[in-house]
C-alpha atoms as a PDB file:
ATOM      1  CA  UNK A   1      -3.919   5.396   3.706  1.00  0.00           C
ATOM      2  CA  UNK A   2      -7.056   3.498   4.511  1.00  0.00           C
ATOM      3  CA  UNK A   3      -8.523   1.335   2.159  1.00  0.00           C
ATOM      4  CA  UNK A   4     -12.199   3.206   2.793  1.00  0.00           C
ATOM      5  CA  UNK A   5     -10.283   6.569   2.398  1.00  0.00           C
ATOM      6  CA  UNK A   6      -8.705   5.416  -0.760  1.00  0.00           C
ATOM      7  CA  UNK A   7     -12.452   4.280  -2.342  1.00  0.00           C
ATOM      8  CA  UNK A   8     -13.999   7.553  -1.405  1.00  0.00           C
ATOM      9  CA  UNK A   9     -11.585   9.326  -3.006  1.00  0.00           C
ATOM     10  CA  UNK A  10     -12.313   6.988  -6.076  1.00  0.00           C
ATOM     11  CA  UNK A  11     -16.302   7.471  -5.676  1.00  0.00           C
ATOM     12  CA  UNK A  12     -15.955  11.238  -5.779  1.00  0.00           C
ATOM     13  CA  UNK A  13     -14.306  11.103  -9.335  1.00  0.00           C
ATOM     14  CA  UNK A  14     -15.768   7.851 -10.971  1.00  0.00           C
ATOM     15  CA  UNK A  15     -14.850   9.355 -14.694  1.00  0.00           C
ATOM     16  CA  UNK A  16     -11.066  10.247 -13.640  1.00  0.00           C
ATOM     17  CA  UNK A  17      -7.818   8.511 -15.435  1.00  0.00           C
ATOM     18  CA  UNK A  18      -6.027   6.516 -12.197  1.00  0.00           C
ATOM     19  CA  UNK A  19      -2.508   7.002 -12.303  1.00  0.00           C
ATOM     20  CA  UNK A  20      -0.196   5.541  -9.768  1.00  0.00           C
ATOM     21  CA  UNK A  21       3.075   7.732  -9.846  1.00  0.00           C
ATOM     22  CA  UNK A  22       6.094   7.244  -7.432  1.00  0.00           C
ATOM     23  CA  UNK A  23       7.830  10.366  -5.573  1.00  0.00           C
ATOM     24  CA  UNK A  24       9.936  10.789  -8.440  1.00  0.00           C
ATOM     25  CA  UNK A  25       7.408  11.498 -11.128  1.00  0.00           C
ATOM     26  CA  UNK A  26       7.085   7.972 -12.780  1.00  0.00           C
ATOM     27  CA  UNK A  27       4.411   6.620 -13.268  1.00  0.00           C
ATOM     28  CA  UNK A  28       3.053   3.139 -13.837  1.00  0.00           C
ATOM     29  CA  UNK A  29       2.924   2.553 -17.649  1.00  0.00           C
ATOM     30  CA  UNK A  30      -1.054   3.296 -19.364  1.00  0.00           C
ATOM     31  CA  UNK A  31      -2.635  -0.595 -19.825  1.00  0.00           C
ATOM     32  CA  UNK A  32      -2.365  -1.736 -16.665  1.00  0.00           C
ATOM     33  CA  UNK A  33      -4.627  -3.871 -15.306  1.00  0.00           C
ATOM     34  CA  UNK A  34      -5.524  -4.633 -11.313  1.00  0.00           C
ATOM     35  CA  UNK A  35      -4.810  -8.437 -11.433  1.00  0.00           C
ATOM     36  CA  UNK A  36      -5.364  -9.302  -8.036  1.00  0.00           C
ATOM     37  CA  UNK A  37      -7.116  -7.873  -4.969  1.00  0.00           C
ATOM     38  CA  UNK A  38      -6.233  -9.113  -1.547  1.00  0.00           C
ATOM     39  CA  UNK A  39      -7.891  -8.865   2.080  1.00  0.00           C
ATOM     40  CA  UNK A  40      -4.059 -10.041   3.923  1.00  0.00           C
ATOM     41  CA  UNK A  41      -3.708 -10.601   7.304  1.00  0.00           C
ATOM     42  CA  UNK A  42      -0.270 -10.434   9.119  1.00  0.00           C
ATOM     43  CA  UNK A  43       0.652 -12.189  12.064  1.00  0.00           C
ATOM     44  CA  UNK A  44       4.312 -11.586  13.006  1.00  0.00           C
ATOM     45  CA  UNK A  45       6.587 -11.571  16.295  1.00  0.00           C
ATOM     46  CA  UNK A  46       9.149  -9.169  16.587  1.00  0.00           C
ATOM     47  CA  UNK A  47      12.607  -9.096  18.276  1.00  0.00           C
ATOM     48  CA  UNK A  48      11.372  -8.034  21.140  1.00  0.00           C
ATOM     49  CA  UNK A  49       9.353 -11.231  20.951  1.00  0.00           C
ATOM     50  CA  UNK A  50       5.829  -9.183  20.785  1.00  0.00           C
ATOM     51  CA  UNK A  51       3.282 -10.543  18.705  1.00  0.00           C
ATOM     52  CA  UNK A  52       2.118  -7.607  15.705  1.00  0.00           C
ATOM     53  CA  UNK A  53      -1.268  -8.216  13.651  1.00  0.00           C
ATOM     54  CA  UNK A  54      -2.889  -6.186  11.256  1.00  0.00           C
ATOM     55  CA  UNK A  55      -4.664  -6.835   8.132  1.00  0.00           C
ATOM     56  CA  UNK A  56      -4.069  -4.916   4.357  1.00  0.00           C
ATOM     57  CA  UNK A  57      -5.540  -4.392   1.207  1.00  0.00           C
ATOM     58  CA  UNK A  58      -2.903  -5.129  -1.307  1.00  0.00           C
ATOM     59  CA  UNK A  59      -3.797  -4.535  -5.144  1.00  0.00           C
ATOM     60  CA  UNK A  60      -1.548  -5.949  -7.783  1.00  0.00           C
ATOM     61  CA  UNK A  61      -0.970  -4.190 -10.667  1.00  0.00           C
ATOM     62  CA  UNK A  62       0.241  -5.536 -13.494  1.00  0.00           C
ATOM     63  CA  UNK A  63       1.121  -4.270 -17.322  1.00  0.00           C
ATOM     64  CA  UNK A  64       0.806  -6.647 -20.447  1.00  0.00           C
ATOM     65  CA  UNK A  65       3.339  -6.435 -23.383  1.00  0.00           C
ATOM     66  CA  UNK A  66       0.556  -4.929 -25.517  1.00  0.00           C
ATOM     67  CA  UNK A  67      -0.933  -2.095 -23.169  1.00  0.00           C
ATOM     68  CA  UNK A  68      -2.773   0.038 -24.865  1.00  0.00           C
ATOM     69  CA  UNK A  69      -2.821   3.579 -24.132  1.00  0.00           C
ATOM     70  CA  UNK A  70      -5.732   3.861 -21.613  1.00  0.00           C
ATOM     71  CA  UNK A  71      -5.202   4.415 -18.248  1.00  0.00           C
ATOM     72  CA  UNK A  72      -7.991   2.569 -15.693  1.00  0.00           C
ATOM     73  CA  UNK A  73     -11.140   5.378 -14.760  1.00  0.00           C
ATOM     74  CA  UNK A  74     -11.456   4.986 -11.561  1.00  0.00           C
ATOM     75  CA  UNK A  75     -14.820   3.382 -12.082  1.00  0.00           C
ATOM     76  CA  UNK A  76     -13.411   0.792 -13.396  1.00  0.00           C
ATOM     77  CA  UNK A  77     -11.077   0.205 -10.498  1.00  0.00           C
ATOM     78  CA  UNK A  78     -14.212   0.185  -8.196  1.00  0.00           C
ATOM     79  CA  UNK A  79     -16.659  -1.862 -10.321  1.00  0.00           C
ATOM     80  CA  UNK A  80     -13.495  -4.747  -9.475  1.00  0.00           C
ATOM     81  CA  UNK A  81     -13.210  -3.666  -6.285  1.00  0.00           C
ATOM     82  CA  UNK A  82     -16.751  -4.130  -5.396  1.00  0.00           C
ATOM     83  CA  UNK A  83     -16.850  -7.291  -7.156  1.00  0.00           C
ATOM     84  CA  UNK A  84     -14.002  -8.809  -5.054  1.00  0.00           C
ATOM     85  CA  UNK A  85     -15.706  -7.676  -1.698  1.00  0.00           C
ATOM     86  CA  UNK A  86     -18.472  -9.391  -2.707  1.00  0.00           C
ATOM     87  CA  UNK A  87     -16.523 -12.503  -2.792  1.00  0.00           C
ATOM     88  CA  UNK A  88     -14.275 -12.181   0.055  1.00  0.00           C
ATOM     89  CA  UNK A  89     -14.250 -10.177   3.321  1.00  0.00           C
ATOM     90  CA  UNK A  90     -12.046  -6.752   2.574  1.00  0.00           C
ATOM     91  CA  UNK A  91     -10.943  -4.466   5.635  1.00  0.00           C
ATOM     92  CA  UNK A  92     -12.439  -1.186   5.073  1.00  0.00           C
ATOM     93  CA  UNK A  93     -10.220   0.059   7.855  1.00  0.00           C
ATOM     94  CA  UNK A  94      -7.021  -1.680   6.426  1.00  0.00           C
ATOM     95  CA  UNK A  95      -4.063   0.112   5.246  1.00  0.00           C
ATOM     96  CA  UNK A  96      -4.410  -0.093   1.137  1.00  0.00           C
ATOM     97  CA  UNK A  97      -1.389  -1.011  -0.590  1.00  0.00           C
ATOM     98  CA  UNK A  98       0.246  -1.252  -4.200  1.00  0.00           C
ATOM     99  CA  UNK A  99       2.116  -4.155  -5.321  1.00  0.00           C
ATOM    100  CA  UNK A 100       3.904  -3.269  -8.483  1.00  0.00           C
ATOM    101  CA  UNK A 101       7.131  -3.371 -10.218  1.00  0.00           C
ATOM    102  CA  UNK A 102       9.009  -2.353 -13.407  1.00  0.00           C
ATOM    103  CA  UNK A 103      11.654  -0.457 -15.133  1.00  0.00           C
ATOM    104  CA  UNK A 104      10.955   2.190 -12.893  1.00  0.00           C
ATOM    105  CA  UNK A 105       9.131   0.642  -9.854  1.00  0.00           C
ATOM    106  CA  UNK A 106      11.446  -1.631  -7.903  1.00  0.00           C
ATOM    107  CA  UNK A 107       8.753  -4.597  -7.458  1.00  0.00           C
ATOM    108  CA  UNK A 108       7.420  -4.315  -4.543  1.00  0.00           C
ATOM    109  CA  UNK A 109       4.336  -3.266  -2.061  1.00  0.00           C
ATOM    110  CA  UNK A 110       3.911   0.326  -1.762  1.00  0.00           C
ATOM    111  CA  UNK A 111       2.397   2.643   0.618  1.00  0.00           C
ATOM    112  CA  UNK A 112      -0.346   5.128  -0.600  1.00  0.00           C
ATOM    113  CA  UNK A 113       0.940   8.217   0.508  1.00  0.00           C
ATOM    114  CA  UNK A 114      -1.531  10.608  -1.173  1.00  0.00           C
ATOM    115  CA  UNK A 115      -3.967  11.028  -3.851  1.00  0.00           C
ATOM    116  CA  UNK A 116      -4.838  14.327  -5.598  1.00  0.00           C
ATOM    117  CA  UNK A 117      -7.623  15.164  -8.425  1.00  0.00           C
ATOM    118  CA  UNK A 118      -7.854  17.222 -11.111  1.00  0.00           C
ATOM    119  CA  UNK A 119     -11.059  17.378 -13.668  1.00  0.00           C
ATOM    120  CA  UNK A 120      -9.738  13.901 -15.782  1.00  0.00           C
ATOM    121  CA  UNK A 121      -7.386  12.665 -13.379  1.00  0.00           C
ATOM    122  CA  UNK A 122      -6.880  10.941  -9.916  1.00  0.00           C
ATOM    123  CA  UNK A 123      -3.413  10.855  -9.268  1.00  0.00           C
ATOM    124  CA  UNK A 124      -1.862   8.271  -6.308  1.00  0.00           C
ATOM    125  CA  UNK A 125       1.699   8.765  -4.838  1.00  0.00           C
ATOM    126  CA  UNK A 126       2.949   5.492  -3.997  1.00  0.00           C
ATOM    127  CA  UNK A 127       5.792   5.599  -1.493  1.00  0.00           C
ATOM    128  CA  UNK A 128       8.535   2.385  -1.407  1.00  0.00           C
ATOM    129  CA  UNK A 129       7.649   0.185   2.075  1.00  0.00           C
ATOM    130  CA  UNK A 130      10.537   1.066   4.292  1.00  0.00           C
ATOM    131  CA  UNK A 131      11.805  -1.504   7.816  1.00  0.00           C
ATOM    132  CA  UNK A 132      12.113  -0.334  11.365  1.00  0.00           C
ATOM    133  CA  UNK A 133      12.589  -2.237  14.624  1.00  0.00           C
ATOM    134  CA  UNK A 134       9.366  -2.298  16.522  1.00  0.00           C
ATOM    135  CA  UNK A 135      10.995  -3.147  19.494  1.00  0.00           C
ATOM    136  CA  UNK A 136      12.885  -0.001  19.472  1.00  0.00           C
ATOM    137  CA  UNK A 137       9.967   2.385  18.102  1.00  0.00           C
ATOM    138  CA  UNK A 138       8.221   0.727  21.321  1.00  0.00           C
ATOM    139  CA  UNK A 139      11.080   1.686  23.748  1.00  0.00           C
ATOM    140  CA  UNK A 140      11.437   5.394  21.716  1.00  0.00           C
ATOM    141  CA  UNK A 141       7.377   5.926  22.343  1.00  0.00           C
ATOM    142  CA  UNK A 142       7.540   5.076  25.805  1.00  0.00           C
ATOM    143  CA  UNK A 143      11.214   6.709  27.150  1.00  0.00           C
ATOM    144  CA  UNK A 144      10.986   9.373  24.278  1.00  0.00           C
ATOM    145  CA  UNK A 145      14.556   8.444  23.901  1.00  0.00           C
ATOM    146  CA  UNK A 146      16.510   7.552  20.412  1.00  0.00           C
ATOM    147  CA  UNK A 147      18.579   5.046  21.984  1.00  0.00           C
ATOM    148  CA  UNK A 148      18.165   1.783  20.331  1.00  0.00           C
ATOM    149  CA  UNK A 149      17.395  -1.559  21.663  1.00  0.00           C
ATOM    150  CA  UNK A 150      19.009  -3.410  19.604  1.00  0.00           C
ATOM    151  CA  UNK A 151      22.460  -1.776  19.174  1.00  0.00           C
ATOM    152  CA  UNK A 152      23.955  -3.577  20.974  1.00  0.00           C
ATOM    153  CA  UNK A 153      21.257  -6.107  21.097  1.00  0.00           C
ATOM    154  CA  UNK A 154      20.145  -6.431  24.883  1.00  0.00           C
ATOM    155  CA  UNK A 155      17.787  -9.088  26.458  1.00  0.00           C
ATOM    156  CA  UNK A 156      14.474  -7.340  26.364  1.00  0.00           C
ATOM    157  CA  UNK A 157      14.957  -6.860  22.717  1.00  0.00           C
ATOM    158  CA  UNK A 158      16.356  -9.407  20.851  1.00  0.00           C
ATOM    159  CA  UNK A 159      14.872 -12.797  20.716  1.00  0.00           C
ATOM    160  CA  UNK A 160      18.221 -14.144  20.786  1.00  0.00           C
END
């Protein structure tokens, strides 16, 4: 999801509870606070020696030992958020991510996959990151084949 789509779905329902949930139903514990908001940028080269860059919104969520029992309203959420883009440059147009972890959230940087509202809450499905070869999701675009690249690895894929 976009970082602008994931703020106007914010906007719409300022008063809502935010509750990140994963696809099996947990969700992150009441308390939490967003402890860090950041505008990345990736540069990376992959085996098929291509060079990849896009940028991301990643916010960090974090819960103390003594949470209390509140979850974040969204405006809340979006009185940091607009705070932070006032202090650095954030990609409206960026992918926004989640960076969390717990007893129930392997840590890690999840993809939004959804968010849905009711009248007190806005509810976000995080999804877990997942890898790929982009060399091969290249060659499957443009053959519309499933062969891969890299099994066995062959000289226009692998940087080896």
């Amino acid at each position: 999801m976009k970082t602008n789509e994931f703020i106007s779905t914010l906007r719409a329902a300022p008063s809502n509870q935010l509750i990140f949930a994963d696809l099996d139903g947990h969700a992150v514990h009441s308390g939490y606070h967003l402890t860090e908001l950041k505008a990345a940028s990736f540069e990376t080269v992959d085996c098929g020696g291509q060079v990849n860059r896009w940028p991301e919104t990643i916010v960090q969520l974090w819960v103390p030992l003594r949470a209390d029992n509140e979850y974040m309203t969204a405006a809340k959420f979006l009185k940091i958020f607009d705070k932070v883009r006032g202090l650095i440059p954030v990609d409206l147009d960026a992918e926004i991510r989640v960076e969390y972890g717990d007893d129930n959230f392997f840590p890690s940087t999840y993809h939004v996959r959804s968010m849905t509202d009711d009248q007190t809450t806005t509810r976000v499905l995080l999804e877990p990151p997942h890898t790929t070869c982009k060399a091969r999701d290249r060659r499957v675009e443009t053959l519309s084949t499933t062969d891969s690249c890299c099994a066995p690895p062959t000289e226009e894929c692998c940087l080896t």
